[in-house]
N, C-alpha and C. Protein backbone atom coordinates (compact mmCIF):
# COMPACT_ATOMS: atom_id res chain seq x y z
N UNK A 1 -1.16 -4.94 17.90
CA UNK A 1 -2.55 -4.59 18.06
C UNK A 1 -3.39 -5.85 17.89
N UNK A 2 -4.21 -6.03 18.56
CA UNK A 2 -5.61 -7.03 18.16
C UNK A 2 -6.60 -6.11 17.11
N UNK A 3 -6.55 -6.98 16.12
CA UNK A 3 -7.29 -7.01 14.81
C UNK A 3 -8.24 -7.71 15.15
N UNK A 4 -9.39 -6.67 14.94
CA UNK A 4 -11.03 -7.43 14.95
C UNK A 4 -10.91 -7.69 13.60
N UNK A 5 -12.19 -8.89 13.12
CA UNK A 5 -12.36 -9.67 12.02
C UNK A 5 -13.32 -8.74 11.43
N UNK A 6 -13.65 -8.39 10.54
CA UNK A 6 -14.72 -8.02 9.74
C UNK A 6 -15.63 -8.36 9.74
N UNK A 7 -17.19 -8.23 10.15
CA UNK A 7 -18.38 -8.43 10.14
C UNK A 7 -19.46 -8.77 9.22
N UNK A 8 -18.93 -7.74 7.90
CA UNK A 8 -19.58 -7.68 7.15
C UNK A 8 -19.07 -8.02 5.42
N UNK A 9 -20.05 -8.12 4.51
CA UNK A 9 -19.05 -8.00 3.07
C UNK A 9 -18.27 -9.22 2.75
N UNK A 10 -17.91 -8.74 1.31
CA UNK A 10 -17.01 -10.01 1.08
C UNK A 10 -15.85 -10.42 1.85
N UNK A 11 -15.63 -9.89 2.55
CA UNK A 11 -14.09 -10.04 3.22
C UNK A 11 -14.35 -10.19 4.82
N UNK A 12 -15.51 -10.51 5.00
CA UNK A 12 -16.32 -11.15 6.04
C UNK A 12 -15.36 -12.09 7.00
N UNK A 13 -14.52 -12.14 7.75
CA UNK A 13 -13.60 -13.05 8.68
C UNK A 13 -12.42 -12.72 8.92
N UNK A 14 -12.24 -11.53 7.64
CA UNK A 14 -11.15 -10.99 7.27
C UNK A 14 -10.54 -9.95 8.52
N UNK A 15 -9.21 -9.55 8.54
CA UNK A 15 -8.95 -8.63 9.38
C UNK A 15 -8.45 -6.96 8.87
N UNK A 16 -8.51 -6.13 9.00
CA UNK A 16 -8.06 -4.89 7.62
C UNK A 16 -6.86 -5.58 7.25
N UNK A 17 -5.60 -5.48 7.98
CA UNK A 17 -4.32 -5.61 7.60
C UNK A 17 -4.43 -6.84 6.46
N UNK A 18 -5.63 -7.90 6.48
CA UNK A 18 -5.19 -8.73 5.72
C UNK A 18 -6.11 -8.53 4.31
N UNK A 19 -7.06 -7.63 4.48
CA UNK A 19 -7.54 -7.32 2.82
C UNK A 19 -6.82 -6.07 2.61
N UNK A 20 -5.51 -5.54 3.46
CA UNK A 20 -4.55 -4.61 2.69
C UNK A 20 -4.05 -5.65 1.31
N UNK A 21 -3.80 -6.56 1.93
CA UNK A 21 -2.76 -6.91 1.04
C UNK A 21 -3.60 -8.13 0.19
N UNK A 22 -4.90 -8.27 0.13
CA UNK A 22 -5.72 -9.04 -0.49
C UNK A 22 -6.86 -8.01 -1.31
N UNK A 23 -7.29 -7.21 -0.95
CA UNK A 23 -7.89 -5.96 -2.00
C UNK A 23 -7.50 -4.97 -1.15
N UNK A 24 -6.95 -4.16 -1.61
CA UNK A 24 -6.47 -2.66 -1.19
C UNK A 24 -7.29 -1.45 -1.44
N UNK A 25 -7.91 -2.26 -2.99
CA UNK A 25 -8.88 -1.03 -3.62
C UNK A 25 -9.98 -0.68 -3.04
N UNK A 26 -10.60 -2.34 -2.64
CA UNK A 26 -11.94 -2.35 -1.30
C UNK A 26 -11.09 -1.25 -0.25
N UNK A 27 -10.54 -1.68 0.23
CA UNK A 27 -10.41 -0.87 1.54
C UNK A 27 -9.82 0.80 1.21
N UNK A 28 -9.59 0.99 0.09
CA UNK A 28 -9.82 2.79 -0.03
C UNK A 28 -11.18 3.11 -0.05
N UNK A 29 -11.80 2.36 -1.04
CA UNK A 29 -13.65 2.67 -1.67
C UNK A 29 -14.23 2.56 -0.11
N UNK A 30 -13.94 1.73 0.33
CA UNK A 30 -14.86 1.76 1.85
C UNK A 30 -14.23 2.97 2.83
N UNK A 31 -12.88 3.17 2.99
CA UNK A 31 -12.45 3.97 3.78
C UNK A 31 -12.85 5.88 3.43
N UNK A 32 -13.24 5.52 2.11
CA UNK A 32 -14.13 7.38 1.53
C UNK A 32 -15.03 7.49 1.70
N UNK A 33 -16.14 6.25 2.01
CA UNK A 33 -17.17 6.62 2.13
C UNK A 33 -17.78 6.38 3.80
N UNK A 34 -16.41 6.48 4.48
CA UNK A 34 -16.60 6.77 6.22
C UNK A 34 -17.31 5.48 6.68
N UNK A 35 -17.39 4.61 5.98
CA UNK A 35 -17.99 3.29 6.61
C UNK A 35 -17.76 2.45 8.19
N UNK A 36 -16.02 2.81 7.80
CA UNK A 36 -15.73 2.69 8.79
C UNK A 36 -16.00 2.98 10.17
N UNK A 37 -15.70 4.14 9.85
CA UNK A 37 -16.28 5.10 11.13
C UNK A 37 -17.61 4.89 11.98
N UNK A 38 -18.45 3.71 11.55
CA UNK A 38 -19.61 3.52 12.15
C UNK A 38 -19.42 3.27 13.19
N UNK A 39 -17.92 2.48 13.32
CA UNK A 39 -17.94 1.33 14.55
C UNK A 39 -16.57 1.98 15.27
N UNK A 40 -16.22 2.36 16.26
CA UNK A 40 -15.26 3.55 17.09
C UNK A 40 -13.85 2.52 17.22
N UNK A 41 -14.16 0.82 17.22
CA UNK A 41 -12.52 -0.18 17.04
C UNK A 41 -12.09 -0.28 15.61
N UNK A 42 -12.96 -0.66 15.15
CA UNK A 42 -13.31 -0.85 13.27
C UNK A 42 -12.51 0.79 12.63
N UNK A 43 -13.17 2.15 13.15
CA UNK A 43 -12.65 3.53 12.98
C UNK A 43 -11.61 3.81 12.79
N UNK A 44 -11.11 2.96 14.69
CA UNK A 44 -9.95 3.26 14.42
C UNK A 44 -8.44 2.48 14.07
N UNK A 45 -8.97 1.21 13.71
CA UNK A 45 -7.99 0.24 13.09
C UNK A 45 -8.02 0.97 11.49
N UNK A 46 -9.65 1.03 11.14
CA UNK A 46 -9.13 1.20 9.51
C UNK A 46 -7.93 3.11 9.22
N UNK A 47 -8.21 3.84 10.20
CA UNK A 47 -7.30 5.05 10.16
C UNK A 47 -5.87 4.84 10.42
N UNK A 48 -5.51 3.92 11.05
CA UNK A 48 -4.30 3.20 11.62
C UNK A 48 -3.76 2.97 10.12
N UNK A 49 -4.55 2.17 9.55
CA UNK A 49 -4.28 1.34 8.17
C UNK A 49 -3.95 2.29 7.34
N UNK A 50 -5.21 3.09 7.35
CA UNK A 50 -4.73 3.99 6.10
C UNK A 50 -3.95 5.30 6.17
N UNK A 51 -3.18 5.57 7.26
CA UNK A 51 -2.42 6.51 7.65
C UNK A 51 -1.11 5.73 7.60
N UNK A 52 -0.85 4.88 7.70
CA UNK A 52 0.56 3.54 7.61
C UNK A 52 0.49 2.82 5.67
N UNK A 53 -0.33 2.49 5.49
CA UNK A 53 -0.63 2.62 3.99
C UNK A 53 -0.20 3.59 3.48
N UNK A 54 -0.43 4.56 3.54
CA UNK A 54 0.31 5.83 2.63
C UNK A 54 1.70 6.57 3.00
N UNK A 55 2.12 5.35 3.91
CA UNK A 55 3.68 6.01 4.07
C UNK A 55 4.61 4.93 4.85
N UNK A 56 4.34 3.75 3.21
CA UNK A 56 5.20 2.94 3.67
C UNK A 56 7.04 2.68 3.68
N UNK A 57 7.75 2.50 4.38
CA UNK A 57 9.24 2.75 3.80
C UNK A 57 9.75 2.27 3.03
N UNK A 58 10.75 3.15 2.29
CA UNK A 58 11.45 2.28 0.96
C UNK A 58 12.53 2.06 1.69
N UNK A 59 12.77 0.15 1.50
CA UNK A 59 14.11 0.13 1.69
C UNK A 59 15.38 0.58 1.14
N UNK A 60 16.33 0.68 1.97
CA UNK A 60 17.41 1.17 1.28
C UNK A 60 18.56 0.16 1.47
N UNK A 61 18.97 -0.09 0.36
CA UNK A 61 19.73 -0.91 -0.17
C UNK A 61 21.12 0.07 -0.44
N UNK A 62 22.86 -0.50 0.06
CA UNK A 62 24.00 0.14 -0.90
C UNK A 62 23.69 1.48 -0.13
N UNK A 63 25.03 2.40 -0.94
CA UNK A 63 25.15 3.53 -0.08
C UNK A 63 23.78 4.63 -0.66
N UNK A 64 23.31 4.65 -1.59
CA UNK A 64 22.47 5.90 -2.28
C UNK A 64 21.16 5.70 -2.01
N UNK A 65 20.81 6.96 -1.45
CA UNK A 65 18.82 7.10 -1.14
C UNK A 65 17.99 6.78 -2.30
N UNK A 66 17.54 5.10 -1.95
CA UNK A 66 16.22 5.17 -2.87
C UNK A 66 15.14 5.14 -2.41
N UNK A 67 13.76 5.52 -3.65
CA UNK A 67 12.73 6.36 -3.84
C UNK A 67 11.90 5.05 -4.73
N UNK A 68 10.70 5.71 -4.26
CA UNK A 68 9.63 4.52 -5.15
C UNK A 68 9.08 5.50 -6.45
N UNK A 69 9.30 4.58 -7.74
CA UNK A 69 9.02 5.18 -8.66
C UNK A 69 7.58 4.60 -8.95
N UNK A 70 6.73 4.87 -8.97
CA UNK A 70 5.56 4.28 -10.27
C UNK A 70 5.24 4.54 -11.09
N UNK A 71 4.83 3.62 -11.83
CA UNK A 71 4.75 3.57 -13.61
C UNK A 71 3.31 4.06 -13.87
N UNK A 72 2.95 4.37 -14.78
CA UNK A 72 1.92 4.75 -15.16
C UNK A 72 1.31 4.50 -17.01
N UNK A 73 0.71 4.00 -17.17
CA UNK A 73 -0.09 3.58 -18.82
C UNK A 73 -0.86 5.08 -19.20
N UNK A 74 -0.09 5.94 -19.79
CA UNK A 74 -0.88 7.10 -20.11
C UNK A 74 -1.91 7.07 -21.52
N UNK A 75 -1.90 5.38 -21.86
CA UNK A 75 -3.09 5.23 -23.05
C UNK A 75 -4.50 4.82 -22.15
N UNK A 76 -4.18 3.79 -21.17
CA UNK A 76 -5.32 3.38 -20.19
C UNK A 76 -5.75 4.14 -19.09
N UNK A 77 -4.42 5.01 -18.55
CA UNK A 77 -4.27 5.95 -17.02
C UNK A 77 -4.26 4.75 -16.73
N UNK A 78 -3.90 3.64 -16.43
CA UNK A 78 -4.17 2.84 -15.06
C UNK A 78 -2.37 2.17 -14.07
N UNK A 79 -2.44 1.74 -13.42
CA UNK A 79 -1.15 1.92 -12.72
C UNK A 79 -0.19 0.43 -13.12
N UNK A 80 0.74 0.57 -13.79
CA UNK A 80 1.67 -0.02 -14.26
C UNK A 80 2.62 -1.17 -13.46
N UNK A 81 2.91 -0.05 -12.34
CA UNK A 81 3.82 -0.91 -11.50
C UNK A 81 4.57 -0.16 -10.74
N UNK A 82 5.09 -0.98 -9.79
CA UNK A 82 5.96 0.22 -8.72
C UNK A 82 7.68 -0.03 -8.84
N UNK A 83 8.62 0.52 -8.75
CA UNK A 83 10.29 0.05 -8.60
C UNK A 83 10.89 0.90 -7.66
N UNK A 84 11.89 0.38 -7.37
CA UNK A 84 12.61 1.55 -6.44
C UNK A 84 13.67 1.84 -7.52
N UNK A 85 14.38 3.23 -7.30
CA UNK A 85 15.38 3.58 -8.00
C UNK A 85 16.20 4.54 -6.92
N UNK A 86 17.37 4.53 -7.14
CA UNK A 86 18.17 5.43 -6.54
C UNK A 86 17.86 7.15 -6.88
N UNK A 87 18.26 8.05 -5.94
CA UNK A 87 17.81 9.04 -6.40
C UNK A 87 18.13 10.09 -7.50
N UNK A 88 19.47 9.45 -7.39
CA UNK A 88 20.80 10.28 -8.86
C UNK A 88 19.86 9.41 -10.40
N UNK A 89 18.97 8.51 -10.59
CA UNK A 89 18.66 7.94 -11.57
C UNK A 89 17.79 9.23 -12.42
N UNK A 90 18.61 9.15 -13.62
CA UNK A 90 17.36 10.13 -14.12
C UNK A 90 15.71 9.76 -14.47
N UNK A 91 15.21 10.87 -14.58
CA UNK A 91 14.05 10.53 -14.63
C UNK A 91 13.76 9.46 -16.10
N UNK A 92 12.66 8.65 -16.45
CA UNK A 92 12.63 7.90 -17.02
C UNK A 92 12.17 8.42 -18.11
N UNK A 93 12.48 8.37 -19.55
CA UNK A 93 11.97 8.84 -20.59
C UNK A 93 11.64 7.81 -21.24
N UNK A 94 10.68 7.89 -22.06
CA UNK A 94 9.62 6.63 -23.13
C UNK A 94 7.89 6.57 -22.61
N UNK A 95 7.14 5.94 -23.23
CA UNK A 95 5.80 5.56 -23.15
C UNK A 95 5.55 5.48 -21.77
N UNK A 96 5.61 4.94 -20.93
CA UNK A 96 5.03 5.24 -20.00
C UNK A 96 5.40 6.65 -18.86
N UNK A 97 4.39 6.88 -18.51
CA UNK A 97 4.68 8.16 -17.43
C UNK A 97 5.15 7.43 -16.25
N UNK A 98 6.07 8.05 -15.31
CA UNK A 98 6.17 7.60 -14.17
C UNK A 98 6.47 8.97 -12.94
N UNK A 99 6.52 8.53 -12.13
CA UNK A 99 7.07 9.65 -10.73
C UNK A 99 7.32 9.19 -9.44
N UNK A 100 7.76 9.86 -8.95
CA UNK A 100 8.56 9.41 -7.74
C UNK A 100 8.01 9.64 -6.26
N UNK A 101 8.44 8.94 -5.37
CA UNK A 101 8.11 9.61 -3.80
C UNK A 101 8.91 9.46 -2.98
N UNK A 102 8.91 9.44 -1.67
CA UNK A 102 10.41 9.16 -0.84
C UNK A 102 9.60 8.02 0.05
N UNK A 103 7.98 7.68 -0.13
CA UNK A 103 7.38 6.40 0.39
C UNK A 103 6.96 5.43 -0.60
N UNK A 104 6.32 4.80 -0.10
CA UNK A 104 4.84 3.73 -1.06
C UNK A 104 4.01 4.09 -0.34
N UNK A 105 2.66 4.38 -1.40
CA UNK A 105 1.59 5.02 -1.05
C UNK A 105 0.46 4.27 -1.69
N UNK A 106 0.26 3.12 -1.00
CA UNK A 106 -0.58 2.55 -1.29
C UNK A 106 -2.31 3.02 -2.19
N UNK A 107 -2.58 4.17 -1.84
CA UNK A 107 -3.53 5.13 -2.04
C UNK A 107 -3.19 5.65 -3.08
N UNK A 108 -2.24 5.81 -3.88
CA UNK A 108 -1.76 6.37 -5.42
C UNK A 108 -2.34 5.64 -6.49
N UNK A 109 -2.50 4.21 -6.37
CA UNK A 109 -3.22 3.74 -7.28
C UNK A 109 -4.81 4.05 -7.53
N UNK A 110 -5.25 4.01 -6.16
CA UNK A 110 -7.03 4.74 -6.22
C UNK A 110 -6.72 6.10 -6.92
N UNK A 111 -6.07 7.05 -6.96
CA UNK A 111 -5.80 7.93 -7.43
C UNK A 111 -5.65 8.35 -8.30
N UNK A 112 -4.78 7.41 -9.08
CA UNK A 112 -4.21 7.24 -10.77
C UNK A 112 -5.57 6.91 -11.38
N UNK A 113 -6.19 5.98 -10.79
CA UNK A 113 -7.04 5.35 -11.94
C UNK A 113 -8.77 5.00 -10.52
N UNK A 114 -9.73 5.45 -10.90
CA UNK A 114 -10.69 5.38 -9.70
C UNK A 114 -10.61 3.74 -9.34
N UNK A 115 -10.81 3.03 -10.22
CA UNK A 115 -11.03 1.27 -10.11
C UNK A 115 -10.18 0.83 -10.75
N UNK A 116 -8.84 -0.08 -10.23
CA UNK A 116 -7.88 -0.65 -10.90
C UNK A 116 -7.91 -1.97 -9.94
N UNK A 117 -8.75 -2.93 -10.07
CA UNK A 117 -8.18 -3.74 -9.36
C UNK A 117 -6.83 -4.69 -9.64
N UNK A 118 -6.41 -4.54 -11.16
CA UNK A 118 -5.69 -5.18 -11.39
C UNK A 118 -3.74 -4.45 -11.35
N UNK A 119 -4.28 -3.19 -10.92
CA UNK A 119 -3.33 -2.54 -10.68
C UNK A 119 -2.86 -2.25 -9.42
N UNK A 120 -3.71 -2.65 -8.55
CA UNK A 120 -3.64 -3.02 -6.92
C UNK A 120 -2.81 -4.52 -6.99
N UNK A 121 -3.32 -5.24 -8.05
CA UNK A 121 -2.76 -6.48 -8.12
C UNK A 121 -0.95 -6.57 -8.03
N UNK A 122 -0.29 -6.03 -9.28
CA UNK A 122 0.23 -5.32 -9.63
C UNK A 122 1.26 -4.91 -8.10
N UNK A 123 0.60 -3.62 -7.71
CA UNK A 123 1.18 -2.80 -6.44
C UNK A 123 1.58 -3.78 -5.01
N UNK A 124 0.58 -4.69 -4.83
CA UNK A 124 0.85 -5.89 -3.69
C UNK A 124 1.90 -6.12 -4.54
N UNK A 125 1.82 -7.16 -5.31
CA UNK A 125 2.90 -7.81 -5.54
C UNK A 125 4.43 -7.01 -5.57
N UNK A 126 4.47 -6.17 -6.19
CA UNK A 126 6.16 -4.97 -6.26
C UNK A 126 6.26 -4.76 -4.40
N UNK A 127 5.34 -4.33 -3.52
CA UNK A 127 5.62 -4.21 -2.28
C UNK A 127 5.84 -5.49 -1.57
N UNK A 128 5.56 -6.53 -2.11
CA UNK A 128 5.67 -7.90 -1.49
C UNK A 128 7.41 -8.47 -1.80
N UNK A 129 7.38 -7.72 -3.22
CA UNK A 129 8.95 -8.27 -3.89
C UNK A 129 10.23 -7.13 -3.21
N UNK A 130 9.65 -5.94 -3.03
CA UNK A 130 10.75 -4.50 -2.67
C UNK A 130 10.76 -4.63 -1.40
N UNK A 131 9.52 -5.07 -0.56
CA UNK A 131 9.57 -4.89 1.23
C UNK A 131 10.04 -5.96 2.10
N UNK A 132 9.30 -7.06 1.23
CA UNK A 132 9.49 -8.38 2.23
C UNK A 132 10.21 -9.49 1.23
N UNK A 133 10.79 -8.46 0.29
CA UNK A 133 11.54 -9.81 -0.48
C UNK A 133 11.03 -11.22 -1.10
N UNK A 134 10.21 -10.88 -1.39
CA UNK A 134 9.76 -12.55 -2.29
C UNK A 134 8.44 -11.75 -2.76
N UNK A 135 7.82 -11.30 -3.93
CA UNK A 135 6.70 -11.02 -4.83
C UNK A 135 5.50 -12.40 -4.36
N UNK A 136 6.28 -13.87 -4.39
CA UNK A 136 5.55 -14.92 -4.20
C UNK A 136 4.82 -15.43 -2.74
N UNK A 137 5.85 -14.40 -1.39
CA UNK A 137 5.39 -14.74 -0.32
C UNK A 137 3.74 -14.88 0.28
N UNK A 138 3.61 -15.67 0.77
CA UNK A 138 2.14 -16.23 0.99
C UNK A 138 1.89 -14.67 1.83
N UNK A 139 0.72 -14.43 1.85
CA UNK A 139 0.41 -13.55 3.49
C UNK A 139 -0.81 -14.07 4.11
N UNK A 140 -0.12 -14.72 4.88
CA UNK A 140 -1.51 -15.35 6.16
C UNK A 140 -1.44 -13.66 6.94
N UNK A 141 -2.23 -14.30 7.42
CA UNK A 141 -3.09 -13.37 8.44
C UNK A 141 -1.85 -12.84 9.51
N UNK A 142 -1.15 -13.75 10.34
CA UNK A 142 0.03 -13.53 10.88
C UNK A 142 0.84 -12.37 9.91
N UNK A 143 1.40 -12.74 9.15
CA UNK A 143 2.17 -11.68 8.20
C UNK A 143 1.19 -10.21 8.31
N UNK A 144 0.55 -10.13 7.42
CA UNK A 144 -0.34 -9.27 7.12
C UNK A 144 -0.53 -8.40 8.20
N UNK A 145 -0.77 -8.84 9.60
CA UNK A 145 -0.90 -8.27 10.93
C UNK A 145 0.62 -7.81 11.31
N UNK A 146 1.32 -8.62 11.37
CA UNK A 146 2.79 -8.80 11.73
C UNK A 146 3.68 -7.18 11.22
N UNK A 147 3.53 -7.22 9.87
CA UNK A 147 3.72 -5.55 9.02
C UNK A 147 2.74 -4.65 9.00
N UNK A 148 1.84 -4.15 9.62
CA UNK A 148 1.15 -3.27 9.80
C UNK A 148 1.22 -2.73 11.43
N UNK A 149 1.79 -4.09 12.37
CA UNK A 149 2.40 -3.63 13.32
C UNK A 149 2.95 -3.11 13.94
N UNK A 150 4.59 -3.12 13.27
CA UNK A 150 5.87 -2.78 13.30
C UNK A 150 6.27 -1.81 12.45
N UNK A 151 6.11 -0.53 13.54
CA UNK A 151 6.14 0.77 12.95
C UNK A 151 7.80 1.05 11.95
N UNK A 152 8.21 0.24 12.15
CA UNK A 152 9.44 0.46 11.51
C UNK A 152 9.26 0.28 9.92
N UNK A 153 8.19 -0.37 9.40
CA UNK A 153 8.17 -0.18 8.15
C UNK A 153 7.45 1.34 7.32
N UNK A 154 7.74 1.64 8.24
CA UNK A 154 6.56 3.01 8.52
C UNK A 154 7.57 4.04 8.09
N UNK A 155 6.99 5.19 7.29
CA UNK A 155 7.77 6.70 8.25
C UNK A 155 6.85 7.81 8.30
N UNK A 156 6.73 7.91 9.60
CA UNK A 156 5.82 7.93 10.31
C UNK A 156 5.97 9.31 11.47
N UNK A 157 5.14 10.53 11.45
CA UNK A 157 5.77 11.61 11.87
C UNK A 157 5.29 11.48 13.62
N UNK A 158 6.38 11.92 14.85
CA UNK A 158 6.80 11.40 16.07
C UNK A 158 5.11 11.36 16.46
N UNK A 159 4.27 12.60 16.54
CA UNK A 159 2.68 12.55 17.00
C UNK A 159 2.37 11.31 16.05
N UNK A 160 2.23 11.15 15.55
CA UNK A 160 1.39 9.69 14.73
C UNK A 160 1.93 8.35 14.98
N UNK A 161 2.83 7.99 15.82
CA UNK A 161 3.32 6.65 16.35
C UNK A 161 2.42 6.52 17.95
């Protein structure tokens, strides 16, 4: 897809795919309050985003189906961190809460906690280390575009491709 740049705001040059993975939290807070929607390319890149955002694939590694667990701080509510685990793993017992999905749902953290930016922080990084293998990988703009592309990181029901 061609990614228009952003117009407006701090993220002004920016393209969505690349303040996915540079604020995530901006782009839920803007995507609730239909902002998007002003502009019918802008509309429909940011629905693209956030319909592929909330159902990203867990790789699977070895013979057993794994699942994305996230952690949860039930003294702060705010979002801990993400892991994959196999699905035979029992559930996790101790201080923190956690739960499971059969995606990454980028949108779970707005959820857990209204404003976490540091738990978005957090969530990039575990999807940067579980998806694309390196927590440290840079994301230019290329990248950033590059995986929001390629529906294969996706799962993604046949009408929505």
């Amino acid at each position: 897809m061609n990614w228009t740049k952003l117009e407006f705001g701090k993220h002004l040059g920016l393209t969505i795919p690349q303040v996915m993975f540079k604020d995530p939290d901006w782009f839920f807070w803007m995507h609730t309050t239909g902002f998007f929607q002003n502009s019918h390319t802008r509309g429909k890149e940011a629905n693209e985003i956030y319909r592929k955002s909330r159902a990203i694939k867990v790789p699977q590694t070895g013979d057993e189906e794994m699942v994305a667990e996230y952690i949860v701080d039930p003294r702060n509510h705010n979002f801990r961190g993400l892991d994959l685990v196999p699905t035979s793993r029992p559930p996790h017992e101790g201080y923190s809460i956690t739960f499971r999905s059969p995606v990454i749902d980028m949108a779970l953290v707005r959820q857990i906690a209204n404003y976490d930016k540091s738990g978005y922080q957090r969530l990039v990084r575990d999807i940067k280390r579980h998806v694309l293998g390196n927590r440290s990988i840079r994301m230019t703009r290329s990248r950033c575009e590059a995986f929001f592309d390629d529906d294969a990181n996706f799962v993604l029901a046949p009408a929505q491709r």
